[in-house]
C-alpha atoms as a PDB file:
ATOM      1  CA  UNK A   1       5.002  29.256 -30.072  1.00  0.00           C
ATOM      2  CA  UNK A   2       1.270  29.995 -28.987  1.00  0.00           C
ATOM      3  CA  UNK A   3      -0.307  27.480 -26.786  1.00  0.00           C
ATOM      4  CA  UNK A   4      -4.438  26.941 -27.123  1.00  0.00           C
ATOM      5  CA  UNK A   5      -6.384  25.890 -24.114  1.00  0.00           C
ATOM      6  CA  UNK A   6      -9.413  23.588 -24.973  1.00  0.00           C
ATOM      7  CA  UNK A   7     -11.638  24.696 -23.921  1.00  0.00           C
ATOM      8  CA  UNK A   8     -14.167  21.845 -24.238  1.00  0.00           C
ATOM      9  CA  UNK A   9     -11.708  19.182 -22.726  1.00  0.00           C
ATOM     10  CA  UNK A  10     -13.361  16.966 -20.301  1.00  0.00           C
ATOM     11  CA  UNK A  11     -12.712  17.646 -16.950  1.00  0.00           C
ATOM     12  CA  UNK A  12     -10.349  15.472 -14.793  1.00  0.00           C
ATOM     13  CA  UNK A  13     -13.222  13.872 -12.362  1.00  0.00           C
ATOM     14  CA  UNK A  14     -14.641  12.368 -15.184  1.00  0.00           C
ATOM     15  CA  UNK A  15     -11.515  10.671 -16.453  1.00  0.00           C
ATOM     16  CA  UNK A  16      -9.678   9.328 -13.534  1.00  0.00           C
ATOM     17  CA  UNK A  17     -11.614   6.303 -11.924  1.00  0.00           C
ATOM     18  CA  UNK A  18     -13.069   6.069  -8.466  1.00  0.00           C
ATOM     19  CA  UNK A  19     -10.735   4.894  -5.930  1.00  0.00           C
ATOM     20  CA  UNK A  20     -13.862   2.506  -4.942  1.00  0.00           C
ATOM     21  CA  UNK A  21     -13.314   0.602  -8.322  1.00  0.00           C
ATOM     22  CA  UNK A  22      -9.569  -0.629  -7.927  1.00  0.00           C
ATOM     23  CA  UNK A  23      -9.587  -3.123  -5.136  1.00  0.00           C
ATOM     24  CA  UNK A  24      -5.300  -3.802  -4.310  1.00  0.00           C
ATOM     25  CA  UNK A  25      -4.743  -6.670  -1.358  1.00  0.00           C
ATOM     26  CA  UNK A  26      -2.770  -4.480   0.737  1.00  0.00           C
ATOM     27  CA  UNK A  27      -1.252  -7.624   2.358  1.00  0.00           C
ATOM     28  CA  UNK A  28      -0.113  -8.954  -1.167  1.00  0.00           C
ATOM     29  CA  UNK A  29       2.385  -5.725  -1.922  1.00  0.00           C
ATOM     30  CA  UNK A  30       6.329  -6.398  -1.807  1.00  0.00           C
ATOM     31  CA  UNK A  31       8.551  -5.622   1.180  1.00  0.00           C
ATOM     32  CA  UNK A  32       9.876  -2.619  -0.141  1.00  0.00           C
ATOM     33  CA  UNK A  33      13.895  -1.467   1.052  1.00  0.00           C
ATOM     34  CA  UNK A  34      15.363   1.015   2.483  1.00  0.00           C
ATOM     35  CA  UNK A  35      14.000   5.001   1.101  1.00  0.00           C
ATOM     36  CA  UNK A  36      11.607   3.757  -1.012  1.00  0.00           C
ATOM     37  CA  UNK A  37       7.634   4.389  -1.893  1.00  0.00           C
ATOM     38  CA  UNK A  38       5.251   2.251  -3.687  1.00  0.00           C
ATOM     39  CA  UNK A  39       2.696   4.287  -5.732  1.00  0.00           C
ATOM     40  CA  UNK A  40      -0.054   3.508  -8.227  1.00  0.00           C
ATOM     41  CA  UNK A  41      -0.453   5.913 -10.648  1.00  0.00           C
ATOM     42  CA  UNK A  42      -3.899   7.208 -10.844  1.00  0.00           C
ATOM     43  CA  UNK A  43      -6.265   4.993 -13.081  1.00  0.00           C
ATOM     44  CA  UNK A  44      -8.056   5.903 -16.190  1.00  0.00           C
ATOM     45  CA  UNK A  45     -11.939   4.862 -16.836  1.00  0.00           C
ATOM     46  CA  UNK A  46     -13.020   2.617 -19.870  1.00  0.00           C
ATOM     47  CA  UNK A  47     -15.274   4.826 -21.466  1.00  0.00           C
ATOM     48  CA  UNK A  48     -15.634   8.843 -21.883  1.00  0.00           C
ATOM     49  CA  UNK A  49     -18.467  11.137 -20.865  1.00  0.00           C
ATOM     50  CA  UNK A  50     -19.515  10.536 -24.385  1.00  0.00           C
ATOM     51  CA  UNK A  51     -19.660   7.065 -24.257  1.00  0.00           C
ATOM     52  CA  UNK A  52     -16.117   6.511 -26.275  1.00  0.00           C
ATOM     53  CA  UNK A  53     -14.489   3.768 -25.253  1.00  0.00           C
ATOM     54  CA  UNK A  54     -11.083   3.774 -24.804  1.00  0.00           C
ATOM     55  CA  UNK A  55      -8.615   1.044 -25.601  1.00  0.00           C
ATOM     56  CA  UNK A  56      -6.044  -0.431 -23.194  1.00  0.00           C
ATOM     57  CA  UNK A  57      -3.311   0.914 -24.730  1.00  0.00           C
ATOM     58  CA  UNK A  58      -4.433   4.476 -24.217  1.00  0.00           C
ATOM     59  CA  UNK A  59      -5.791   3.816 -21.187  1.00  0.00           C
ATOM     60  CA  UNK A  60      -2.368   2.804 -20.279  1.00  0.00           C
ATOM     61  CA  UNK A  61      -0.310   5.520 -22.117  1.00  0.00           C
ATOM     62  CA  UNK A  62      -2.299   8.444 -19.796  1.00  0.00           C
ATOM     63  CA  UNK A  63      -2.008   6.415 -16.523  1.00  0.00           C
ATOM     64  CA  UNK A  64       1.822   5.726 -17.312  1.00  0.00           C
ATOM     65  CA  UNK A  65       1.847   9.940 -18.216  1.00  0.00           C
ATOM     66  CA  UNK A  66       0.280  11.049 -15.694  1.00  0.00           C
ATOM     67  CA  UNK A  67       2.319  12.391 -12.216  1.00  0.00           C
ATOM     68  CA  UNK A  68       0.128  11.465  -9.882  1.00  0.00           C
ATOM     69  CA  UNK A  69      -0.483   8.163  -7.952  1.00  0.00           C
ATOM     70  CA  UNK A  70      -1.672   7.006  -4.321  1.00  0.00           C
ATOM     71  CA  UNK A  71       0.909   5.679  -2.050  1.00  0.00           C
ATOM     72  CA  UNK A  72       0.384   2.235  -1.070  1.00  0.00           C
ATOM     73  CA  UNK A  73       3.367   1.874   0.913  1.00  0.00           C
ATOM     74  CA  UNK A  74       6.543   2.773   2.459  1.00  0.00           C
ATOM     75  CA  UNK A  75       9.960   1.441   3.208  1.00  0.00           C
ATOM     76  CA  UNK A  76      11.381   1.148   6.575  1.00  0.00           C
ATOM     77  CA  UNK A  77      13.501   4.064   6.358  1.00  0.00           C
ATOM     78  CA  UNK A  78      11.631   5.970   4.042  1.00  0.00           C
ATOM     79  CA  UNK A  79      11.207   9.692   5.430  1.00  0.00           C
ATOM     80  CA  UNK A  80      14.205   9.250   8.811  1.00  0.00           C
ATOM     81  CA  UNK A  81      16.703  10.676   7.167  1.00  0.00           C
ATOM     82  CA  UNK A  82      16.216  14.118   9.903  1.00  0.00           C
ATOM     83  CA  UNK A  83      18.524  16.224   7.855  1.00  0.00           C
ATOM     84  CA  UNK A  84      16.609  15.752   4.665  1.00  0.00           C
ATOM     85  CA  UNK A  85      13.409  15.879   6.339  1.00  0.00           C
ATOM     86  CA  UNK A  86      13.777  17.774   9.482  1.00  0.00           C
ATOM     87  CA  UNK A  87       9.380  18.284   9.734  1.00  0.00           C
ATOM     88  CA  UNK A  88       9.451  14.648   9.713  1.00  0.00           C
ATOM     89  CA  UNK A  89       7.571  12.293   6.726  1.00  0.00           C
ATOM     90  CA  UNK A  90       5.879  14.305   3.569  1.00  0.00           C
ATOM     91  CA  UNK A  91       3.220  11.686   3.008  1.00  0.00           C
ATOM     92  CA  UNK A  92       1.794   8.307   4.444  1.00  0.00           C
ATOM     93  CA  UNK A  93      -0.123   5.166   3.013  1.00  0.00           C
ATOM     94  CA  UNK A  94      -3.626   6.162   1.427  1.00  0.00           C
ATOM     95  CA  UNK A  95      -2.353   9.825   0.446  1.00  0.00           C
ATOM     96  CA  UNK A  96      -2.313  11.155  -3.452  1.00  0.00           C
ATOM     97  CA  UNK A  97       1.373  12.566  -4.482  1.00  0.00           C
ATOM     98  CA  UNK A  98       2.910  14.029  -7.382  1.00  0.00           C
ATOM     99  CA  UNK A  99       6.135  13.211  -8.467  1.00  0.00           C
ATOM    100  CA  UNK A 100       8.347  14.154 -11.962  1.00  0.00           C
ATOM    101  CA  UNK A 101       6.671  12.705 -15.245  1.00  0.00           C
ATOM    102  CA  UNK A 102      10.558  10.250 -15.527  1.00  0.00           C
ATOM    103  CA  UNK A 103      10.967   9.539 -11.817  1.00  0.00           C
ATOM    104  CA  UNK A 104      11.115   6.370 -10.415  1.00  0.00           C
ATOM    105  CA  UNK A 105      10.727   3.014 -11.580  1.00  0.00           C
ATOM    106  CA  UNK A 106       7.424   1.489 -13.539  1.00  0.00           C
ATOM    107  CA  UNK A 107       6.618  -2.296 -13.195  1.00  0.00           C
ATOM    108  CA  UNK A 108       3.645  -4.598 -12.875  1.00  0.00           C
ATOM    109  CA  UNK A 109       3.346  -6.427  -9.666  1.00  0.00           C
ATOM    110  CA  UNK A 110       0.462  -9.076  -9.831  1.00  0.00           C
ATOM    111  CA  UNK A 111      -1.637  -7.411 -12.789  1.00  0.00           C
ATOM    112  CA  UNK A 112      -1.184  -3.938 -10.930  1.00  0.00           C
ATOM    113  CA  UNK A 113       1.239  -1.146 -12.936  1.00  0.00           C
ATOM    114  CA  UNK A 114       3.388   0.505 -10.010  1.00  0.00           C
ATOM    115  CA  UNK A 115       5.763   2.739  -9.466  1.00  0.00           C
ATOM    116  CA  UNK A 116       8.912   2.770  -6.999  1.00  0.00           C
ATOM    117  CA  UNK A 117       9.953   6.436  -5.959  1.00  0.00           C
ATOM    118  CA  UNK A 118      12.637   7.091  -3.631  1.00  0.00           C
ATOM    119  CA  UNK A 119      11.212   9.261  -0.827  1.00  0.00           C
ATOM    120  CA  UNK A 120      12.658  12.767  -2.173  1.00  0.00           C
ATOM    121  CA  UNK A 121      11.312  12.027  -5.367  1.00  0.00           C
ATOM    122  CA  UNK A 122       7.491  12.642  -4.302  1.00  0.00           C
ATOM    123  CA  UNK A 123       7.031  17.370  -5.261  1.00  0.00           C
ATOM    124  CA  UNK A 124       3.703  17.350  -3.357  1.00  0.00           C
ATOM    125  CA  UNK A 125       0.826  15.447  -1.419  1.00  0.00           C
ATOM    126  CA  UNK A 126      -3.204  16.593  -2.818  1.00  0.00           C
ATOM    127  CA  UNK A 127      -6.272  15.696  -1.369  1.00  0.00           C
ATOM    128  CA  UNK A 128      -7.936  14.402  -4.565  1.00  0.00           C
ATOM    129  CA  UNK A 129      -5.853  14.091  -8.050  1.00  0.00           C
ATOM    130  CA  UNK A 130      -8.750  15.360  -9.866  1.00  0.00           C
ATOM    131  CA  UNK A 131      -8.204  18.840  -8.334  1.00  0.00           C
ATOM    132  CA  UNK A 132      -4.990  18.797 -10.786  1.00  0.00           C
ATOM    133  CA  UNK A 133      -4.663  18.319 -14.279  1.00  0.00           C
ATOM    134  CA  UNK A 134      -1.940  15.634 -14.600  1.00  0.00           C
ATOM    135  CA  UNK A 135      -1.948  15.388 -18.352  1.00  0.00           C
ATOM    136  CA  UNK A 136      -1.471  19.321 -18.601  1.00  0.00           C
ATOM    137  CA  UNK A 137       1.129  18.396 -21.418  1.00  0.00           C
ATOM    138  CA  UNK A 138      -1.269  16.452 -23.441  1.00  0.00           C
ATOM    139  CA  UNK A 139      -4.148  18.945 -22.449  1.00  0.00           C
ATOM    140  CA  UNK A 140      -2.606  21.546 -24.941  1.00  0.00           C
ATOM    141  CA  UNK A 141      -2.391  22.215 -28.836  1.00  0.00           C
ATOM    142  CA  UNK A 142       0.864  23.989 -29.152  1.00  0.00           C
ATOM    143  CA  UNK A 143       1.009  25.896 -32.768  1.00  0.00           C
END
């Protein structure tokens, strides 16, 4: 099997949407339990460099893809286990994480498509999630 880059692909910061354009009421989130962390996966922009716009549903299937999201919050015992995490918490409210393409559970919460990870579940914390190519899978022509 022979994998082919394309090369003409349009680079991540001009697909995923500025954090400036989703506003979330921080105050309107649920009390989350125990280990867990509330992410938002990153979102996808209406229309291309090229001026194609893309519908919902596509929009949707490469946010839902994608494995990376900003934390929005954490439960009350997320990160004190000290054996499991004996440097203390991996990532805080406001930071971009990436976490396995089937972990965690997907919902919508007031309009807003979430995801609940358990606190082992988040791989990695980045300073900007267009530094990584999240849709690496769907970024290739395998032949």
């Amino acid at each position: 099997m022979q994998s082919v880059a394309m090369e003409k692909s349009i680079d991540n910061s001009d697909w995923v949407t500025d954090e400036n354009e989703v506003k979330i009421d921080m105050n309107s989130l649920p009390e989350l339990p125990g280990f867990h962390i509330l992410v938002q996966p990153v979102s996808i922009k209406k229309k291309t460099k090229g001026g194609i716009i893309l519908p919902d549903k596509v929009k949707d299937d490469i946010s839902y893809l994608t494995t990376v999201g900003k934390v929005l919050k954490l439960g009350d015992l997320a990160y004190q286990d000290t054996e499991k995490f004996p440097n203390g918490q991996w990532c805080t409210s406001g930071d971009y994480v990436c976490y396995g393409k089937f972990s965690g559970q997907k919902f919508v919460y007031k309009g807003l498509k979430l995801l609940l990870l358990f606190d082992d579940q988040i791989i990695m914390k980045v300073s900007e999630p267009a530094l990584l190519d999240p849709t690496y899978n769907l970024s290739l022509i395998h032949i």
